[in-house]
PDB file of N, CA and C in Angstrom:
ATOM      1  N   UNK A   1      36.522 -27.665 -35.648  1.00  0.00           N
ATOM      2  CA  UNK A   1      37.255 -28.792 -35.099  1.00  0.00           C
ATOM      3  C   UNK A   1      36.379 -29.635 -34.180  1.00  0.00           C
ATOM      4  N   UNK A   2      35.455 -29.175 -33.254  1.00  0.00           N
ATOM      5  CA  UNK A   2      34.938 -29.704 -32.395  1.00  0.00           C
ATOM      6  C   UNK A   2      33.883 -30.042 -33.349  1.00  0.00           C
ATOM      7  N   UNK A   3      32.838 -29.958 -34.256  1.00  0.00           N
ATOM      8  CA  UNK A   3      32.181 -30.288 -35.446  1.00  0.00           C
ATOM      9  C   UNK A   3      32.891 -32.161 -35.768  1.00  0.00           C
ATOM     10  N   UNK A   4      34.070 -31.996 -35.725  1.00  0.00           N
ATOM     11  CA  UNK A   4      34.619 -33.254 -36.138  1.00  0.00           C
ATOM     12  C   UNK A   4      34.945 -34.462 -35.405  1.00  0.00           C
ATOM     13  N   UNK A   5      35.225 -33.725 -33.644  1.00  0.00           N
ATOM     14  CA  UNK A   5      35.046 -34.570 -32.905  1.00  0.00           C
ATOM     15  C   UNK A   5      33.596 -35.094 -32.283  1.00  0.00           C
ATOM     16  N   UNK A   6      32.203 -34.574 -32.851  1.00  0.00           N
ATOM     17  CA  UNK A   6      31.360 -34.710 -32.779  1.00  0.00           C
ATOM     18  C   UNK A   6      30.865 -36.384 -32.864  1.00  0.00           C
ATOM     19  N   UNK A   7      31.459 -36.858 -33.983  1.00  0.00           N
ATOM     20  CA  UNK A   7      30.968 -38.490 -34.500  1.00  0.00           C
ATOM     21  C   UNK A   7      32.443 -39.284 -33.370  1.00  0.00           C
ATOM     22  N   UNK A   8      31.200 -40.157 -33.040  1.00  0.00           N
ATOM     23  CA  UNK A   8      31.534 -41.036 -32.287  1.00  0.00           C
ATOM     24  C   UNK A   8      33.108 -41.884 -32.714  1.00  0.00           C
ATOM     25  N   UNK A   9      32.731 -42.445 -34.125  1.00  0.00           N
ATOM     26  CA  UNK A   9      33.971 -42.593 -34.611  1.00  0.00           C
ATOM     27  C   UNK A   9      35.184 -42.397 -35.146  1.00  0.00           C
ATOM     28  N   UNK A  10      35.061 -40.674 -35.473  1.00  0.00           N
ATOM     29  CA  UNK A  10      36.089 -40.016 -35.439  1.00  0.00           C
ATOM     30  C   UNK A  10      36.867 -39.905 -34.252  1.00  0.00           C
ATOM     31  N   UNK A  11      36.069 -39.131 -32.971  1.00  0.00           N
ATOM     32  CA  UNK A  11      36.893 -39.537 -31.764  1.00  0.00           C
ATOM     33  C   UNK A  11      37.148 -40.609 -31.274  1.00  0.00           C
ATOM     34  N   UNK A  12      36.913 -41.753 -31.859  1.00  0.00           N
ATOM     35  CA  UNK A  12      37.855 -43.436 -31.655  1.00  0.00           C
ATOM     36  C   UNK A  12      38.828 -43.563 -32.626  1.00  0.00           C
ATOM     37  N   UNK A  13      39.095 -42.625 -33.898  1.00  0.00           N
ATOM     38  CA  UNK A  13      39.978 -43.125 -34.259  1.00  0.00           C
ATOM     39  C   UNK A  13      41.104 -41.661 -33.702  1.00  0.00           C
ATOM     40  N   UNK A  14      40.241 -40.234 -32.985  1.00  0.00           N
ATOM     41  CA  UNK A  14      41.643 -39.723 -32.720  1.00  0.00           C
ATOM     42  C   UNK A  14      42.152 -39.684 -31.472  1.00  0.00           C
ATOM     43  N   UNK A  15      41.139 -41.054 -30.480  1.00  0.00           N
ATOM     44  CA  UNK A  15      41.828 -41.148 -29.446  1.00  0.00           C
ATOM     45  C   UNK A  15      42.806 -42.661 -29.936  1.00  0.00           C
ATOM     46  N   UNK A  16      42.887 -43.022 -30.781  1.00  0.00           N
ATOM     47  CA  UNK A  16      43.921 -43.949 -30.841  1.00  0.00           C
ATOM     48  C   UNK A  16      45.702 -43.237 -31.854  1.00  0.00           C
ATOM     49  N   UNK A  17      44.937 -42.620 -32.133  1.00  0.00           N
ATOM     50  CA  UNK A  17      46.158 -41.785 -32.414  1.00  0.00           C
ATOM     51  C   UNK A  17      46.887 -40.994 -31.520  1.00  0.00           C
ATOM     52  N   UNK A  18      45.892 -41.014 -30.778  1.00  0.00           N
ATOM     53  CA  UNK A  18      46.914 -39.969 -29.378  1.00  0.00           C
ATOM     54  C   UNK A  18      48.028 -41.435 -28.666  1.00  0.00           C
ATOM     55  N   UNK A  19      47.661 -42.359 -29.076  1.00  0.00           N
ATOM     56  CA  UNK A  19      48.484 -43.596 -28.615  1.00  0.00           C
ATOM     57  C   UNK A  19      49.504 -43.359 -29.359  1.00  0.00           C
ATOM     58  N   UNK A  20      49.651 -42.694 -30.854  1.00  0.00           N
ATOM     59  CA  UNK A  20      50.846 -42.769 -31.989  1.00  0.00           C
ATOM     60  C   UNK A  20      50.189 -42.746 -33.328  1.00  0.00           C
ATOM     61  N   UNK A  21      51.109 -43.029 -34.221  1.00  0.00           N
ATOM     62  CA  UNK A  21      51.123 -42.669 -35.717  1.00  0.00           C
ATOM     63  C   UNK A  21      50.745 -44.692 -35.952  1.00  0.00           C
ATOM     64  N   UNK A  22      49.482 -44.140 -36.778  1.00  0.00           N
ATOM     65  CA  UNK A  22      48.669 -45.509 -37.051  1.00  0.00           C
ATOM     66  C   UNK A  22      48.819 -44.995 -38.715  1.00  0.00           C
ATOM     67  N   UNK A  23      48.615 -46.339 -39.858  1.00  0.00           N
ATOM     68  CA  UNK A  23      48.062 -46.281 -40.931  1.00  0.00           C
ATOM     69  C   UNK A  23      46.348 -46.852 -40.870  1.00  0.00           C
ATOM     70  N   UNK A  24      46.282 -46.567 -41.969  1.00  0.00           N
ATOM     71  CA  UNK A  24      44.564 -46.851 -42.049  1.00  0.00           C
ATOM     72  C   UNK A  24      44.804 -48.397 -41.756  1.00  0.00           C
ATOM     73  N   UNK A  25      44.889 -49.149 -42.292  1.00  0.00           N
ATOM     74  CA  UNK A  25      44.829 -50.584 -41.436  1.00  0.00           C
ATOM     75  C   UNK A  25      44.920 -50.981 -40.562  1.00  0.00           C
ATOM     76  N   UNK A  26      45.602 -50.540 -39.838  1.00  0.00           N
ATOM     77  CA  UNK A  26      45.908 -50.521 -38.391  1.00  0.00           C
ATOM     78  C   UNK A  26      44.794 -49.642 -37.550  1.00  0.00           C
ATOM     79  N   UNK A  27      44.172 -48.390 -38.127  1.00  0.00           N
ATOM     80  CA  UNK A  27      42.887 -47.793 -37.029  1.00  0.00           C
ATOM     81  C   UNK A  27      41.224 -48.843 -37.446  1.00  0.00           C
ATOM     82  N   UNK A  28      41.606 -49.148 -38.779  1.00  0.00           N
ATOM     83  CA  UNK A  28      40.527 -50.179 -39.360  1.00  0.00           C
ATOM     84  C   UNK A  28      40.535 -51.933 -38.027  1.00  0.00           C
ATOM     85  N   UNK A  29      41.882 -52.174 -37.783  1.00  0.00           N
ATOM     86  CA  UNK A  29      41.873 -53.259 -37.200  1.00  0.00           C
ATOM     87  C   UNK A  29      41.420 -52.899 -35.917  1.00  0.00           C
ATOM     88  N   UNK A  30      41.157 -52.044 -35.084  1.00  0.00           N
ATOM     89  CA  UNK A  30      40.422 -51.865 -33.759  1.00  0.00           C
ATOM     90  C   UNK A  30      39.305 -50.849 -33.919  1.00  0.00           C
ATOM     91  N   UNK A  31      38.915 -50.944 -35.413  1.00  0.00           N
ATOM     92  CA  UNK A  31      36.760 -50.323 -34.867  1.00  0.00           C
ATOM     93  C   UNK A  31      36.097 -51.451 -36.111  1.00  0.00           C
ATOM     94  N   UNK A  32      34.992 -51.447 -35.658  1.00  0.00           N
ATOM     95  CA  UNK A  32      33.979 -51.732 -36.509  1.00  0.00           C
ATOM     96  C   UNK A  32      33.946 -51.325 -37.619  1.00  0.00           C
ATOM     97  N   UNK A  33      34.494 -50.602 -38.293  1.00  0.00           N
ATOM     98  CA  UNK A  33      33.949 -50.235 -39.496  1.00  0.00           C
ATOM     99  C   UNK A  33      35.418 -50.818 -40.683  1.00  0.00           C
ATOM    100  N   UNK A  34      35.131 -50.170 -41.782  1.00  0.00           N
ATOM    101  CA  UNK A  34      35.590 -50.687 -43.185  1.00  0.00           C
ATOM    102  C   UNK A  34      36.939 -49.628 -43.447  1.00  0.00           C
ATOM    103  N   UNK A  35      37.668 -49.898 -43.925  1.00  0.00           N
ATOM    104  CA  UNK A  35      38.918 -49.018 -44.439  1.00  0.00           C
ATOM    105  C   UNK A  35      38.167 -47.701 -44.927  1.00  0.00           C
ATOM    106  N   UNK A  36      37.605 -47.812 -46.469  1.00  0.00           N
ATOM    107  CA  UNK A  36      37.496 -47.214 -46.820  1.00  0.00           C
ATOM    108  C   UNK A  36      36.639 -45.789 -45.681  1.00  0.00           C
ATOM    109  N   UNK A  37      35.819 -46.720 -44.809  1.00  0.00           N
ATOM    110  CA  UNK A  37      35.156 -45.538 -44.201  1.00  0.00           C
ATOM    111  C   UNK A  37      36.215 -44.917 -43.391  1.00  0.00           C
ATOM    112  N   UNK A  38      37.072 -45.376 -42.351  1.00  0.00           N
ATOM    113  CA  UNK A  38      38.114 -45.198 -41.952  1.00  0.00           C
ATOM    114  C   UNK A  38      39.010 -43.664 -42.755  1.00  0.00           C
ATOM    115  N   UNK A  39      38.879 -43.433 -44.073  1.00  0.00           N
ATOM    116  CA  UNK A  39      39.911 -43.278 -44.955  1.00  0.00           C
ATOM    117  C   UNK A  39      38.710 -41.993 -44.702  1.00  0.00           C
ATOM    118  N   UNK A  40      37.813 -42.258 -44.922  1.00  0.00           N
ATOM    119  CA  UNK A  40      36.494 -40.752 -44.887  1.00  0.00           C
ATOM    120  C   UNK A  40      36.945 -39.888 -43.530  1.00  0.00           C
ATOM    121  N   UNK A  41      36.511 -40.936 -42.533  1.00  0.00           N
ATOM    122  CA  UNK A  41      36.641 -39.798 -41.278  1.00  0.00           C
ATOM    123  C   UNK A  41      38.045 -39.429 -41.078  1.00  0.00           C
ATOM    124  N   UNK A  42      39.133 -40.184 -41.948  1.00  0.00           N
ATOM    125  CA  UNK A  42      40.475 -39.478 -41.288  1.00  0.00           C
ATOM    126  C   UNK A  42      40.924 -38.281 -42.318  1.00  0.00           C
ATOM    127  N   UNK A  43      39.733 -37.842 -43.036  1.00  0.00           N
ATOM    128  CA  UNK A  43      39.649 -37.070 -44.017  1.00  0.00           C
ATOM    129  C   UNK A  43      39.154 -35.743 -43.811  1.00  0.00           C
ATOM    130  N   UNK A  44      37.845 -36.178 -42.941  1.00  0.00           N
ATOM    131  CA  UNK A  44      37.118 -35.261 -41.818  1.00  0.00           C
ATOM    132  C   UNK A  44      37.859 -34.429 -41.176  1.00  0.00           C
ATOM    133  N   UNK A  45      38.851 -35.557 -40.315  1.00  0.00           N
ATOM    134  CA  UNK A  45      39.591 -35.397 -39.035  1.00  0.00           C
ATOM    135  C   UNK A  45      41.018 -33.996 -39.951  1.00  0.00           C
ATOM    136  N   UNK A  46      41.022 -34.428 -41.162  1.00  0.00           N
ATOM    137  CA  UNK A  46      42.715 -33.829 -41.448  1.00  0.00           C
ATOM    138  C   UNK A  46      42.115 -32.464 -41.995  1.00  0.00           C
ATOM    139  N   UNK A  47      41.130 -32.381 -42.477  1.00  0.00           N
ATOM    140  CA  UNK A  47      40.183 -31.348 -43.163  1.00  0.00           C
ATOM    141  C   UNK A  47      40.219 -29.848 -41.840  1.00  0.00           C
ATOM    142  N   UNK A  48      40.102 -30.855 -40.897  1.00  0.00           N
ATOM    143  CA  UNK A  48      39.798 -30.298 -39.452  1.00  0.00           C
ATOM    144  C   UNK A  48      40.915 -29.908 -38.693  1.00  0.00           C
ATOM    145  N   UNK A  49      41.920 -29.967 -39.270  1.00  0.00           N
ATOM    146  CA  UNK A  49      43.552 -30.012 -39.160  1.00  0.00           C
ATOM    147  C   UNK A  49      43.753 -30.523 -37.721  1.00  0.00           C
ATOM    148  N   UNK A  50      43.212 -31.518 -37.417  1.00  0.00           N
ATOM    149  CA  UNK A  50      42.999 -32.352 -36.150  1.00  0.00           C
ATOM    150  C   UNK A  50      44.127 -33.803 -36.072  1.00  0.00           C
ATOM    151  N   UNK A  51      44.545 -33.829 -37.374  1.00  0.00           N
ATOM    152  CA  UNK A  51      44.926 -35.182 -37.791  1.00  0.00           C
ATOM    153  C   UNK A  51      46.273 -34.768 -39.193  1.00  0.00           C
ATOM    154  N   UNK A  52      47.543 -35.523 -39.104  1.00  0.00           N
ATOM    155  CA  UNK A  52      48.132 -34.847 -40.417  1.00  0.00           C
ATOM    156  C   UNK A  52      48.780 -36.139 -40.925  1.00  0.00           C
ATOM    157  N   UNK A  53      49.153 -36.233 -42.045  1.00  0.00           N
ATOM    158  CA  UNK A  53      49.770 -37.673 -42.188  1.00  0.00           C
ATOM    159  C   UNK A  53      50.743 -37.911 -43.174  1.00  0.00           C
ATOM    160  N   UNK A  54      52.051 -38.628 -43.359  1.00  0.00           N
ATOM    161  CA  UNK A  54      53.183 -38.589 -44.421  1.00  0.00           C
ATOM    162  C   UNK A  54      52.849 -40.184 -44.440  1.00  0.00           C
ATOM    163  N   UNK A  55      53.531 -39.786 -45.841  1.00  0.00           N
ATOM    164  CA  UNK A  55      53.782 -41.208 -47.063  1.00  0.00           C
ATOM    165  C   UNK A  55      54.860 -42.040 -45.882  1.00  0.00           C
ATOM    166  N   UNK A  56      54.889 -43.235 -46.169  1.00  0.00           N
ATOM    167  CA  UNK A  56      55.878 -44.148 -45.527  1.00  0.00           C
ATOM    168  C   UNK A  56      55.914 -45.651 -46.313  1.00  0.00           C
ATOM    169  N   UNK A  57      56.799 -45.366 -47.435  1.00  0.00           N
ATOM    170  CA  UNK A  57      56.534 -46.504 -48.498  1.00  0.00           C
ATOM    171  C   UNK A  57      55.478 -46.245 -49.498  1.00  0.00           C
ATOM    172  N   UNK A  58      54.608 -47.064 -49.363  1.00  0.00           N
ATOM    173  CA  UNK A  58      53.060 -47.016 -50.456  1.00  0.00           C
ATOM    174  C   UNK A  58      51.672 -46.759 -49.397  1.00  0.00           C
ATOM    175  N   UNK A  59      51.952 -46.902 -47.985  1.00  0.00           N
ATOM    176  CA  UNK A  59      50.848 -46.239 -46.844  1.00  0.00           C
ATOM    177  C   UNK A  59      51.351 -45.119 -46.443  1.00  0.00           C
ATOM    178  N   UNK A  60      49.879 -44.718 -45.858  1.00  0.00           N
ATOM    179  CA  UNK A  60      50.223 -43.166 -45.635  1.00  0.00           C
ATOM    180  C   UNK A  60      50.165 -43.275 -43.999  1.00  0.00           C
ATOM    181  N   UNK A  61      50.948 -43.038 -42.894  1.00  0.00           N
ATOM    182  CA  UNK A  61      50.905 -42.874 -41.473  1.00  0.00           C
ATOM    183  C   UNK A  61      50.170 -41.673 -41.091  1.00  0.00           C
ATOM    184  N   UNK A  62      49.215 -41.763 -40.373  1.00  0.00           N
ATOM    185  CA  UNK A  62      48.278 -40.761 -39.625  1.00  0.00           C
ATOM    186  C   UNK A  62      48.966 -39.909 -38.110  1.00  0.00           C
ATOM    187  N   UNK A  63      48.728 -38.748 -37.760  1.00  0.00           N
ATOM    188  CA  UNK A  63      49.548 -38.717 -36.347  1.00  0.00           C
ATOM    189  C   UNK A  63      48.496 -37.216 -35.970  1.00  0.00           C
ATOM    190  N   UNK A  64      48.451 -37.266 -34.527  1.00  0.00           N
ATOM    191  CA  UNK A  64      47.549 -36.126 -34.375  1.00  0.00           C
ATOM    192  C   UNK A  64      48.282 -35.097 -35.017  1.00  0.00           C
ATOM    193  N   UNK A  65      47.483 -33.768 -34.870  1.00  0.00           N
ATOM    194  CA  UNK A  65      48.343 -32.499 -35.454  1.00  0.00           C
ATOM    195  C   UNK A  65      48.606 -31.125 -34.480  1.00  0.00           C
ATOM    196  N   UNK A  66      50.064 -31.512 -34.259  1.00  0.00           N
ATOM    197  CA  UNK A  66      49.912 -30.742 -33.122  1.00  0.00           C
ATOM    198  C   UNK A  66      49.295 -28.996 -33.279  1.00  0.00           C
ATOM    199  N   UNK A  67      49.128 -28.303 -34.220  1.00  0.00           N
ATOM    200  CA  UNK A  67      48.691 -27.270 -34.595  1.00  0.00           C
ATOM    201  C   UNK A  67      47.433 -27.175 -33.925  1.00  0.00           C
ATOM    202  N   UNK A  68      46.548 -28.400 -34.849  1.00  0.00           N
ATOM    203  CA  UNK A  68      45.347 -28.482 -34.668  1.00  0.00           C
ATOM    204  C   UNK A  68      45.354 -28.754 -32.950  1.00  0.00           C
ATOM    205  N   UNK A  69      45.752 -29.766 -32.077  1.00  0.00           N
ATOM    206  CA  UNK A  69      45.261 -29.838 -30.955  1.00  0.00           C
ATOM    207  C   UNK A  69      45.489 -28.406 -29.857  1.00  0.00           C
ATOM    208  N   UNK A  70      46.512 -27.759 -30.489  1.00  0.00           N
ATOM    209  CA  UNK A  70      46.622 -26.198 -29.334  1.00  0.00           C
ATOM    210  C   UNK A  70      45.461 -25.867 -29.948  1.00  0.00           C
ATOM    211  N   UNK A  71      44.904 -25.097 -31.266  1.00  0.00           N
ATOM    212  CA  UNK A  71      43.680 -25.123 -31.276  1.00  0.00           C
ATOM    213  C   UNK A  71      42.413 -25.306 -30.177  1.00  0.00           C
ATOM    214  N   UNK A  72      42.432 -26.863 -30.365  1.00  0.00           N
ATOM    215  CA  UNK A  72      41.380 -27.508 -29.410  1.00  0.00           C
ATOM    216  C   UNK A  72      41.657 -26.687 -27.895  1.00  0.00           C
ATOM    217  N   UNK A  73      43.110 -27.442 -27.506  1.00  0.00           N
ATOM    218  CA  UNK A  73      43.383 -26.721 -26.005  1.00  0.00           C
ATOM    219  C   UNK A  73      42.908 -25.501 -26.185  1.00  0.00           C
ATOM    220  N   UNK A  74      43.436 -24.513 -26.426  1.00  0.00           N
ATOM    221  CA  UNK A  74      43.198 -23.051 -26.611  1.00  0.00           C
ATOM    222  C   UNK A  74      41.328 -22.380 -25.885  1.00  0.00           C
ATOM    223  N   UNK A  75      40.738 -23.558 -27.043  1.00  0.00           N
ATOM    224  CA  UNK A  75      39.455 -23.468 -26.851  1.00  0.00           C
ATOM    225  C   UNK A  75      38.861 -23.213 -25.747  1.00  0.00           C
ATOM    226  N   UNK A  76      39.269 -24.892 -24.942  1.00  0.00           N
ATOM    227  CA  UNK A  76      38.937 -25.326 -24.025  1.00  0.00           C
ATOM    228  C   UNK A  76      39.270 -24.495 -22.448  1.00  0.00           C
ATOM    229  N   UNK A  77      41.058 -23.736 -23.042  1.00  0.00           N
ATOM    230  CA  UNK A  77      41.381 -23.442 -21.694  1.00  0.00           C
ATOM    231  C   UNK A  77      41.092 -21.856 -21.716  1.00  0.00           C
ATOM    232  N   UNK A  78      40.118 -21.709 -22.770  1.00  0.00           N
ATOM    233  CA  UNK A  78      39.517 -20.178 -21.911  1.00  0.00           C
ATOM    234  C   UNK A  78      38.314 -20.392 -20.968  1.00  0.00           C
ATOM    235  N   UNK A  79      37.647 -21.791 -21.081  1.00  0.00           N
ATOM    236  CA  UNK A  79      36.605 -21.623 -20.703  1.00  0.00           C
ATOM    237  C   UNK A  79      37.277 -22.135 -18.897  1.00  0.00           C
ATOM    238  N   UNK A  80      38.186 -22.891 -19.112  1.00  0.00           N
ATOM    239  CA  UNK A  80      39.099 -23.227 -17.883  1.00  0.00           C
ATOM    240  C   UNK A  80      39.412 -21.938 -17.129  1.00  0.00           C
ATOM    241  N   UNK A  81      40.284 -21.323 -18.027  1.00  0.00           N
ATOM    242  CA  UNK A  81      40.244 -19.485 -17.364  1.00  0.00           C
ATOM    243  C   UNK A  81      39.161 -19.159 -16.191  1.00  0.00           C
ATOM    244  N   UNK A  82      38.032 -18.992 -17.121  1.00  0.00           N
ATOM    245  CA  UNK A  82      36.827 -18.332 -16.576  1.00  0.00           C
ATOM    246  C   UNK A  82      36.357 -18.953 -15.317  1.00  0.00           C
ATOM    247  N   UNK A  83      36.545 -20.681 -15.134  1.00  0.00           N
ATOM    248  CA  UNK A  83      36.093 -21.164 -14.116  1.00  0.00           C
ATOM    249  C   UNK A  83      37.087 -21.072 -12.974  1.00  0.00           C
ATOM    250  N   UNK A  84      38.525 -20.551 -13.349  1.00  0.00           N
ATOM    251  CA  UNK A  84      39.518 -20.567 -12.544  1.00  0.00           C
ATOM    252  C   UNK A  84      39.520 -18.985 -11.717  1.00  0.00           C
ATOM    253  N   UNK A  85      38.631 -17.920 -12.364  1.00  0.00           N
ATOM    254  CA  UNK A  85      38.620 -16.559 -11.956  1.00  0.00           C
ATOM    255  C   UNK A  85      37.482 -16.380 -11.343  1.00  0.00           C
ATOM    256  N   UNK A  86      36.615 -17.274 -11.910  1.00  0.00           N
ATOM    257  CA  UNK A  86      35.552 -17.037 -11.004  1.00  0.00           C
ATOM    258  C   UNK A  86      35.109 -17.769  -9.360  1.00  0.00           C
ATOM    259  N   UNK A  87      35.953 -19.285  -9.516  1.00  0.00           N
ATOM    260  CA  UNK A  87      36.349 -19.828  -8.153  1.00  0.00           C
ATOM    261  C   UNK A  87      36.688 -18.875  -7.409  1.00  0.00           C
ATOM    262  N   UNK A  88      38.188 -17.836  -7.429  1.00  0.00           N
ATOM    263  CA  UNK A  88      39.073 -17.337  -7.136  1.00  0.00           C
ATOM    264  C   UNK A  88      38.358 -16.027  -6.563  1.00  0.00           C
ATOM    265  N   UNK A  89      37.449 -15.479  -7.456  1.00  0.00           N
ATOM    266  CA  UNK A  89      36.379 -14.221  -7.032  1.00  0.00           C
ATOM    267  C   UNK A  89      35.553 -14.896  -5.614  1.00  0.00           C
ATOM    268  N   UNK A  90      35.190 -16.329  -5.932  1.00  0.00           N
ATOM    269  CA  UNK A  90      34.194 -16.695  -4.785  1.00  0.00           C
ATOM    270  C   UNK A  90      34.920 -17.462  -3.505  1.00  0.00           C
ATOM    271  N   UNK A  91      36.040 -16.796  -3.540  1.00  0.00           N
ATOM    272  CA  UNK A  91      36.657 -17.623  -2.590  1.00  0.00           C
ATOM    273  C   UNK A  91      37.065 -16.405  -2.047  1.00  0.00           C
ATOM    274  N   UNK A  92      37.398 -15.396  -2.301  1.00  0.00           N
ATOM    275  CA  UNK A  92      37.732 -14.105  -2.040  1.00  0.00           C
ATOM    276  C   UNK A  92      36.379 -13.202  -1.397  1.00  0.00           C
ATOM    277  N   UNK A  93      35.362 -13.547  -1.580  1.00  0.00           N
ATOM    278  CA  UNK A  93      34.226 -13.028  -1.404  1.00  0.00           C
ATOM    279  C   UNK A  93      33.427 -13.864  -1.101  1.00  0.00           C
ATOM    280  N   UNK A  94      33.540 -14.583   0.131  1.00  0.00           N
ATOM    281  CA  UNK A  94      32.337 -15.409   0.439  1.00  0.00           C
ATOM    282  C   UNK A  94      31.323 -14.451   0.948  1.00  0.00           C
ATOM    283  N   UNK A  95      30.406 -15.613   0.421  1.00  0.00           N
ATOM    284  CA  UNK A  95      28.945 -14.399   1.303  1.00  0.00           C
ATOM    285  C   UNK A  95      28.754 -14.281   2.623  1.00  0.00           C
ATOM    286  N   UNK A  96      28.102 -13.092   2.984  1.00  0.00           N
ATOM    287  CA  UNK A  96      28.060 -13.381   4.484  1.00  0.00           C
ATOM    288  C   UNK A  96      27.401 -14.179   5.028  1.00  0.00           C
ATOM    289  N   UNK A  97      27.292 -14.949   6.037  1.00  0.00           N
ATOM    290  CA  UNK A  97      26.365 -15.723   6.587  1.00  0.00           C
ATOM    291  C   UNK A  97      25.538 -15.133   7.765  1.00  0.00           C
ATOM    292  N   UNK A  98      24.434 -15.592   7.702  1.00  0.00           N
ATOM    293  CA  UNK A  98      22.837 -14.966   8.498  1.00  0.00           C
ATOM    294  C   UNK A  98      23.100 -15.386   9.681  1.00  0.00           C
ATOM    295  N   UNK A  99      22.197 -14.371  10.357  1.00  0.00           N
ATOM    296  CA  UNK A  99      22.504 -14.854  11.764  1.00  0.00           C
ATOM    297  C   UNK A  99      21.269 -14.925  12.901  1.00  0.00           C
TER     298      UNK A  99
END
């Protein structure tokens, strides 16, 4: 997952999805690039189960995935853990000071 948020423009198109459920024309109308490429990285992104998307007419609507983002969290908040136990150890155990 983090592999996918790697390219610059994948994470522009899945921080605009954290705004809501976009179709490809609509994430195409605020980046630089072309639909079709658009249509690649949100391919990346769904591959990555980062991203999931239903039919709506003849376009398909994009929306983060909430599966995929506990995932991500998950990741992230062990390493949160560790910095939260180890504050907690050094706050409990200050060193002594010299004299």
């Amino acid at each position: 997952m983090l592999d996918a948020l790697g390219d610059p423009t994948r994470r522009a198109i899945f921080e605009l999805l954290a705004a809501g459920p976009r179709s490809v024309a609509e994430i195409a109308a605020d980046l630089p690039v072309s639909r079709p490429a658009v249509s690649q990285h949100l391919k990346v992104l769904k591959d990555a189960t980062l991203v999931s998307s239903t039919a709506v007419g003849t376009r398909r609507v994009y929306t983060l995935d909430p599966h995929g983002l506990a995932a991500v969290r998950g990741y992230f908040d062990q390493f949160w853990q560790q910095a939260l136990a180890a504050f907690a150890h050094a706050a409990e155990n200050p060193p002594e000071e010299e004299q």
